[in-house]
N, C-alpha and C. Protein backbone atom coordinates (compact mmCIF):
# COMPACT_ATOMS: atom_id res chain seq x y z
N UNK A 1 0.84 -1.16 0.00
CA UNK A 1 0.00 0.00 0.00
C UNK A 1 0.89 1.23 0.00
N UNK A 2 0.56 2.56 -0.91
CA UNK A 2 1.27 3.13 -0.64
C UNK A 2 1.06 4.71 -0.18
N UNK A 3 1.67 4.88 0.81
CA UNK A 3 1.82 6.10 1.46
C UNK A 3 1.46 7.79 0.78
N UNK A 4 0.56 8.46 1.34
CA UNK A 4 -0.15 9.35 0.43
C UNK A 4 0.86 10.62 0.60
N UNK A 5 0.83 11.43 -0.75
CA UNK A 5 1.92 12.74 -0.73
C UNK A 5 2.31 13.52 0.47
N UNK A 6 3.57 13.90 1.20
CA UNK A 6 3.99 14.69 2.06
C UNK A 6 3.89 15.97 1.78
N UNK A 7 3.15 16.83 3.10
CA UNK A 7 3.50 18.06 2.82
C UNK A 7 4.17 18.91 1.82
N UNK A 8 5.62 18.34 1.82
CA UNK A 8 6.49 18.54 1.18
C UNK A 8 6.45 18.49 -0.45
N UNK A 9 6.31 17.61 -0.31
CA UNK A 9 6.24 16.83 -1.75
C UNK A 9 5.23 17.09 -2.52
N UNK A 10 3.54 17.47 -2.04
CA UNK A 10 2.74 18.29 -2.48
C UNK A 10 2.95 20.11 -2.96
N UNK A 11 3.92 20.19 -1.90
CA UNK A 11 4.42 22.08 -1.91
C UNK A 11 5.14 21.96 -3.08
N UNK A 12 5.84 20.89 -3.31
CA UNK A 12 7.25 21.01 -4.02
C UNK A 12 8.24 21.04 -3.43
N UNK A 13 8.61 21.37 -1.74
CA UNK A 13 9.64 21.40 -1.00
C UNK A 13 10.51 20.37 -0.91
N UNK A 14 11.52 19.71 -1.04
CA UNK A 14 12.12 18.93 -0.34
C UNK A 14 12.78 19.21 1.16
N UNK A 15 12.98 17.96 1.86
CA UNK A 15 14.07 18.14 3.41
C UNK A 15 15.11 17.76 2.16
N UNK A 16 16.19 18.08 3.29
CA UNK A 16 17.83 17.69 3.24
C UNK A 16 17.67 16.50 4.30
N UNK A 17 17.30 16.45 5.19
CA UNK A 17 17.52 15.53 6.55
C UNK A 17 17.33 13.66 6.25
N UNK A 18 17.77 12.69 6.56
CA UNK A 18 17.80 11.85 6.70
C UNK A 18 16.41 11.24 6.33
N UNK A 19 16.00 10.43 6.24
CA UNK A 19 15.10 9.35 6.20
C UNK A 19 14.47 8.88 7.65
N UNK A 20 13.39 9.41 8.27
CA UNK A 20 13.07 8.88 9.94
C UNK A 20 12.88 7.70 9.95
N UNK A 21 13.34 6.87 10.84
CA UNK A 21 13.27 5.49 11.00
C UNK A 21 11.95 5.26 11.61
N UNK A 22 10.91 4.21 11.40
CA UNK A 22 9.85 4.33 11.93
C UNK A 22 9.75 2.80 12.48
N UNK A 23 8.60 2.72 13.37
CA UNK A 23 8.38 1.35 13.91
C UNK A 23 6.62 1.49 13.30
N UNK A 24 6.14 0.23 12.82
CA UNK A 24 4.94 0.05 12.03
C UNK A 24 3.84 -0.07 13.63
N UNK A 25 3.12 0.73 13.71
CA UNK A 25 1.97 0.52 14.30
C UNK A 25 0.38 0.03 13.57
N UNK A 26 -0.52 -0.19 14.52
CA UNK A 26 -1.56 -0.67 13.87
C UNK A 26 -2.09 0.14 13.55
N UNK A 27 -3.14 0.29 11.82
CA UNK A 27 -3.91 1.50 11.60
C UNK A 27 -2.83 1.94 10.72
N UNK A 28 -2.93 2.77 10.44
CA UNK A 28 -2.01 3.98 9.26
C UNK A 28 -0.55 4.96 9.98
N UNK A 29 -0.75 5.07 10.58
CA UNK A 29 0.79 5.76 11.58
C UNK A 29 1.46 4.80 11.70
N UNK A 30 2.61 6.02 11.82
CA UNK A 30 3.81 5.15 12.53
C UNK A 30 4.74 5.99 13.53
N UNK A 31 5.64 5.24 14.00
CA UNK A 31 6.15 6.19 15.26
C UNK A 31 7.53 5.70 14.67
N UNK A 32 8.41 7.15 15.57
CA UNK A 32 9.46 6.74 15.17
C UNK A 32 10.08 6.04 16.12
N UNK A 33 11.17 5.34 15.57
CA UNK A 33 11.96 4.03 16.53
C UNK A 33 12.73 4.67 17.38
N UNK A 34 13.04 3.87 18.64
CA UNK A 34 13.60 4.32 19.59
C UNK A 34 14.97 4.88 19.65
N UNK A 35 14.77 5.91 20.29
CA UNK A 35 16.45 6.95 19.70
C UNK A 35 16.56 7.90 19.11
N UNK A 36 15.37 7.26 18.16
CA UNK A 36 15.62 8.20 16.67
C UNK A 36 15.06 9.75 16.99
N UNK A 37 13.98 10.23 18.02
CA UNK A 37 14.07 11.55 17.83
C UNK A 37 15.34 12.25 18.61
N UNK A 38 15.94 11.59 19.59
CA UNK A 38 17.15 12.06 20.06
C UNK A 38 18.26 12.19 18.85
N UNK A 39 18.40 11.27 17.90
CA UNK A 39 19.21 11.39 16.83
C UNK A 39 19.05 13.07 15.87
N UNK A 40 17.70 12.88 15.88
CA UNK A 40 16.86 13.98 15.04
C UNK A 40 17.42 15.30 15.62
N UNK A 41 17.34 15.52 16.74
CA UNK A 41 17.56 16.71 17.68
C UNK A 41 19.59 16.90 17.49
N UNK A 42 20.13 15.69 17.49
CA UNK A 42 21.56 15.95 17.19
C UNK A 42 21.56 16.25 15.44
N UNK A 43 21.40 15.74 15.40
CA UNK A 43 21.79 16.45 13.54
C UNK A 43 21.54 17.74 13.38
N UNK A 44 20.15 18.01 13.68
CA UNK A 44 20.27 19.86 14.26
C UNK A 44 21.11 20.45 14.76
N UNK A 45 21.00 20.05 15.76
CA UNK A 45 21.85 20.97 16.67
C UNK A 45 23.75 21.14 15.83
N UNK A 46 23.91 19.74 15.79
CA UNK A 46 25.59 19.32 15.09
C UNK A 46 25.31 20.53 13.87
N UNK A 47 23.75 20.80 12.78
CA UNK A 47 24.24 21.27 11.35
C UNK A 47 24.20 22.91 11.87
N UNK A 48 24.32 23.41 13.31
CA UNK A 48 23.66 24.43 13.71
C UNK A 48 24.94 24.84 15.20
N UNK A 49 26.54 24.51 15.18
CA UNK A 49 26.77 24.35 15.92
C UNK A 49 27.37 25.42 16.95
N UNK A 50 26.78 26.68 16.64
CA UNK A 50 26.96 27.87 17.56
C UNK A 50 25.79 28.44 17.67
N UNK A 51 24.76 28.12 17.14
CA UNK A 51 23.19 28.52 17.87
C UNK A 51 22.97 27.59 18.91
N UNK A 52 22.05 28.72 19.57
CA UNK A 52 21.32 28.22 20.72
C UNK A 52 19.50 27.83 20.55
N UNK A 53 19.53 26.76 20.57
CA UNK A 53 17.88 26.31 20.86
C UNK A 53 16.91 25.85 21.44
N UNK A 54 15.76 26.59 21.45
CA UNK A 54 14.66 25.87 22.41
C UNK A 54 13.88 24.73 21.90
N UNK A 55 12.92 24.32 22.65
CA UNK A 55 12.84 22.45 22.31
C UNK A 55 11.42 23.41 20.92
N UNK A 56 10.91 23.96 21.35
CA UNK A 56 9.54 24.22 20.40
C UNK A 56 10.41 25.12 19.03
N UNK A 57 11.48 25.71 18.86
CA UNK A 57 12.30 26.41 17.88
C UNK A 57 12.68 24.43 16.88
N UNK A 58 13.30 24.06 17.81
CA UNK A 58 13.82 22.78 16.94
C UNK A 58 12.40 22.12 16.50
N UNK A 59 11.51 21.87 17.24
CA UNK A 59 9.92 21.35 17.54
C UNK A 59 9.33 21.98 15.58
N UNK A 60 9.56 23.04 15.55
CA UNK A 60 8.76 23.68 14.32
C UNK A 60 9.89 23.63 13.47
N UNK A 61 10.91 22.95 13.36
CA UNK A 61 12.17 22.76 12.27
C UNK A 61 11.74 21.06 11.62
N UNK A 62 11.82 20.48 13.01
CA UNK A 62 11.65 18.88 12.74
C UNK A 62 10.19 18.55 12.26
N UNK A 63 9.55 19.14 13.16
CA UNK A 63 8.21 18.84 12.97
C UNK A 63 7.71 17.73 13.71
N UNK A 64 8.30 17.98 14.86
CA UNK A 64 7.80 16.57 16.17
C UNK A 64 7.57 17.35 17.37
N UNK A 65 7.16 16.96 18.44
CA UNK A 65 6.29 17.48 19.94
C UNK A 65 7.46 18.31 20.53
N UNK A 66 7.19 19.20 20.87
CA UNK A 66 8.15 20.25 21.40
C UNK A 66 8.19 19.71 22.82
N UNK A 67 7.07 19.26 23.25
CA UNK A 67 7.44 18.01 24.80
C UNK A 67 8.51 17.12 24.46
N UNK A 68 7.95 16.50 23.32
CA UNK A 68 8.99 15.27 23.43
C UNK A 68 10.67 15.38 23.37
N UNK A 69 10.61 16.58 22.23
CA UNK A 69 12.02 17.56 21.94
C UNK A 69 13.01 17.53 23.35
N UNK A 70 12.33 18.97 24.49
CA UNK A 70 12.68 19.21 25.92
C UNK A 70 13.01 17.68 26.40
N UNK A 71 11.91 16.72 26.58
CA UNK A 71 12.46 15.55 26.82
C UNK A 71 14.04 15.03 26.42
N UNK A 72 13.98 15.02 25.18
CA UNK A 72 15.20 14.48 24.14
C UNK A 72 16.58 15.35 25.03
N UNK A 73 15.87 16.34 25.04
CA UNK A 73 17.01 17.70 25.38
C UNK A 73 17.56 17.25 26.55
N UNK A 74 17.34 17.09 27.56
CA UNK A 74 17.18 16.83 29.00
C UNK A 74 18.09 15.50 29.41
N UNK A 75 17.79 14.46 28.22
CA UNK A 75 18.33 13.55 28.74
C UNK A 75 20.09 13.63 27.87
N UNK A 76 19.67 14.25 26.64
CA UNK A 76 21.02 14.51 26.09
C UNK A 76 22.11 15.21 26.84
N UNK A 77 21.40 16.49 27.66
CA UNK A 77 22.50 17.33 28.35
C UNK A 77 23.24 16.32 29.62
N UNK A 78 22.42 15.02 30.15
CA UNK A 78 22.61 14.35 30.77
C UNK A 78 24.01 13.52 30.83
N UNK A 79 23.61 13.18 29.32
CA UNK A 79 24.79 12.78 28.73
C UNK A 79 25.95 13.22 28.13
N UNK A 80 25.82 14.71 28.45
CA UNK A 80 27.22 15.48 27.88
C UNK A 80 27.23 15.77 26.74
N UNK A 81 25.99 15.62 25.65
CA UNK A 81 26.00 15.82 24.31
C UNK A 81 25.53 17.30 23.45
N UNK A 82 24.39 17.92 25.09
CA UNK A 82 24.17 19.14 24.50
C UNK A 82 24.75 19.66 25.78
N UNK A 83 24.40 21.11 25.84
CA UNK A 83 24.65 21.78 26.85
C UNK A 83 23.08 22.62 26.76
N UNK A 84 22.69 23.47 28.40
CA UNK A 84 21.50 23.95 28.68
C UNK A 84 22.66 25.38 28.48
N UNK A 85 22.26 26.46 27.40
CA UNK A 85 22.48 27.66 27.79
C UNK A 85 22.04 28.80 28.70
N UNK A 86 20.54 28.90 28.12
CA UNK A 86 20.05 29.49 29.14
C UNK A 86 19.03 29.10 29.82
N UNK A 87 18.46 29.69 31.10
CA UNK A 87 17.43 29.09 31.58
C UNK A 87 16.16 29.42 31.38
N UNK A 88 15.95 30.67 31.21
CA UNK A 88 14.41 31.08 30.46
C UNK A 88 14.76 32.23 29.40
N UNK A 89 14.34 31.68 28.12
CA UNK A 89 13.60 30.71 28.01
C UNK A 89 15.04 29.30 28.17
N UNK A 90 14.76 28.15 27.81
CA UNK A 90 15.69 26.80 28.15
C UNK A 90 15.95 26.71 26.78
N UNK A 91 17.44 27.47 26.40
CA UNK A 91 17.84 26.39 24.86
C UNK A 91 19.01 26.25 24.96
N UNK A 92 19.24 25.32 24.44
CA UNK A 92 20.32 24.51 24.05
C UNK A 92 21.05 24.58 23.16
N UNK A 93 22.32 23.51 22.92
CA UNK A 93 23.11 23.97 22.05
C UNK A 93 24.20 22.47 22.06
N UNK A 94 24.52 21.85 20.53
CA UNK A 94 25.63 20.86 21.08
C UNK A 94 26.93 20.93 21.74
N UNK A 95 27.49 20.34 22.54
CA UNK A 95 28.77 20.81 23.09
C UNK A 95 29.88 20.34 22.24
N UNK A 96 30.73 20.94 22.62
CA UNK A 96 32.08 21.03 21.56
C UNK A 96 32.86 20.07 21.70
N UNK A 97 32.42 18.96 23.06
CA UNK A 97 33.05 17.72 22.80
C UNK A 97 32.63 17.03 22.10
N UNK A 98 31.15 17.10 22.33
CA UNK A 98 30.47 16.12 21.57
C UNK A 98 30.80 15.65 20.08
N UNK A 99 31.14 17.63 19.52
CA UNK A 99 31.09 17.69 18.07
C UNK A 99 32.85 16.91 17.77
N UNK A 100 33.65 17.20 19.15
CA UNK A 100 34.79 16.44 18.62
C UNK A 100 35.16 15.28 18.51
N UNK A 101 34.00 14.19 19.36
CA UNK A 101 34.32 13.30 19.67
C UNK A 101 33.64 12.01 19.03
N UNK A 102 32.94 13.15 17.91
CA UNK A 102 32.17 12.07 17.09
C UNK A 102 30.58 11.68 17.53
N UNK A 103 30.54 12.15 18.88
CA UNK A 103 28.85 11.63 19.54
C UNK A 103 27.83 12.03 18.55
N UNK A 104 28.45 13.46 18.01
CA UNK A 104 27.04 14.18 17.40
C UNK A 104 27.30 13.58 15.92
């Protein structure tokens, strides 16, 4: 069966970005696989690597839950991959190890 025109692809727009990995749910959606919006949020941030961003700024780039984003965010800074710049509003930014060390 096949999948009806994207936004995109109706506008004429293309992404540059990767291919989202999805896991098949029942019904017509799909979600993406585990990781993958944390992945999503590094490729940003890595093609973007002296801006600072908030989860709903990246949220209206990607086009996924600006909750889920902050989430992503939160656990990444956890891990040393982004950094929290400021606190209100809360954006972020990848850190410069990250970008050296290959994480991002």
């Amino acid at each position: 069966m096949s999948e009806p025109p994207t936004r995109e692809a109706a506008s004429g727009h293309t992404r540059t970005e990767e291919p989202q990995p999805t896991v098949s749910q029942s019904g017509h959606r799909t979600r993406l696989a585990p990781g993958a919006l944390r992945q999503m949020v590094i490729g940003h941030l890595t093609a973007h690597p002296n801006e600072a961003f908030t989860a709903t700024r990246i949220s209206r780039i990607i086009e996924k839950s600006s909750g889920a984003i902050a989430n992503a965010l939160v656990t990444l800074t956890k891990q040393g991959i982004t950094e929290q710049v400021t606190e209100r509003p809360r954006t972020y930014r990848i850190t410069a190890a990250a970008t050296r060390s290959g994480q991002a």
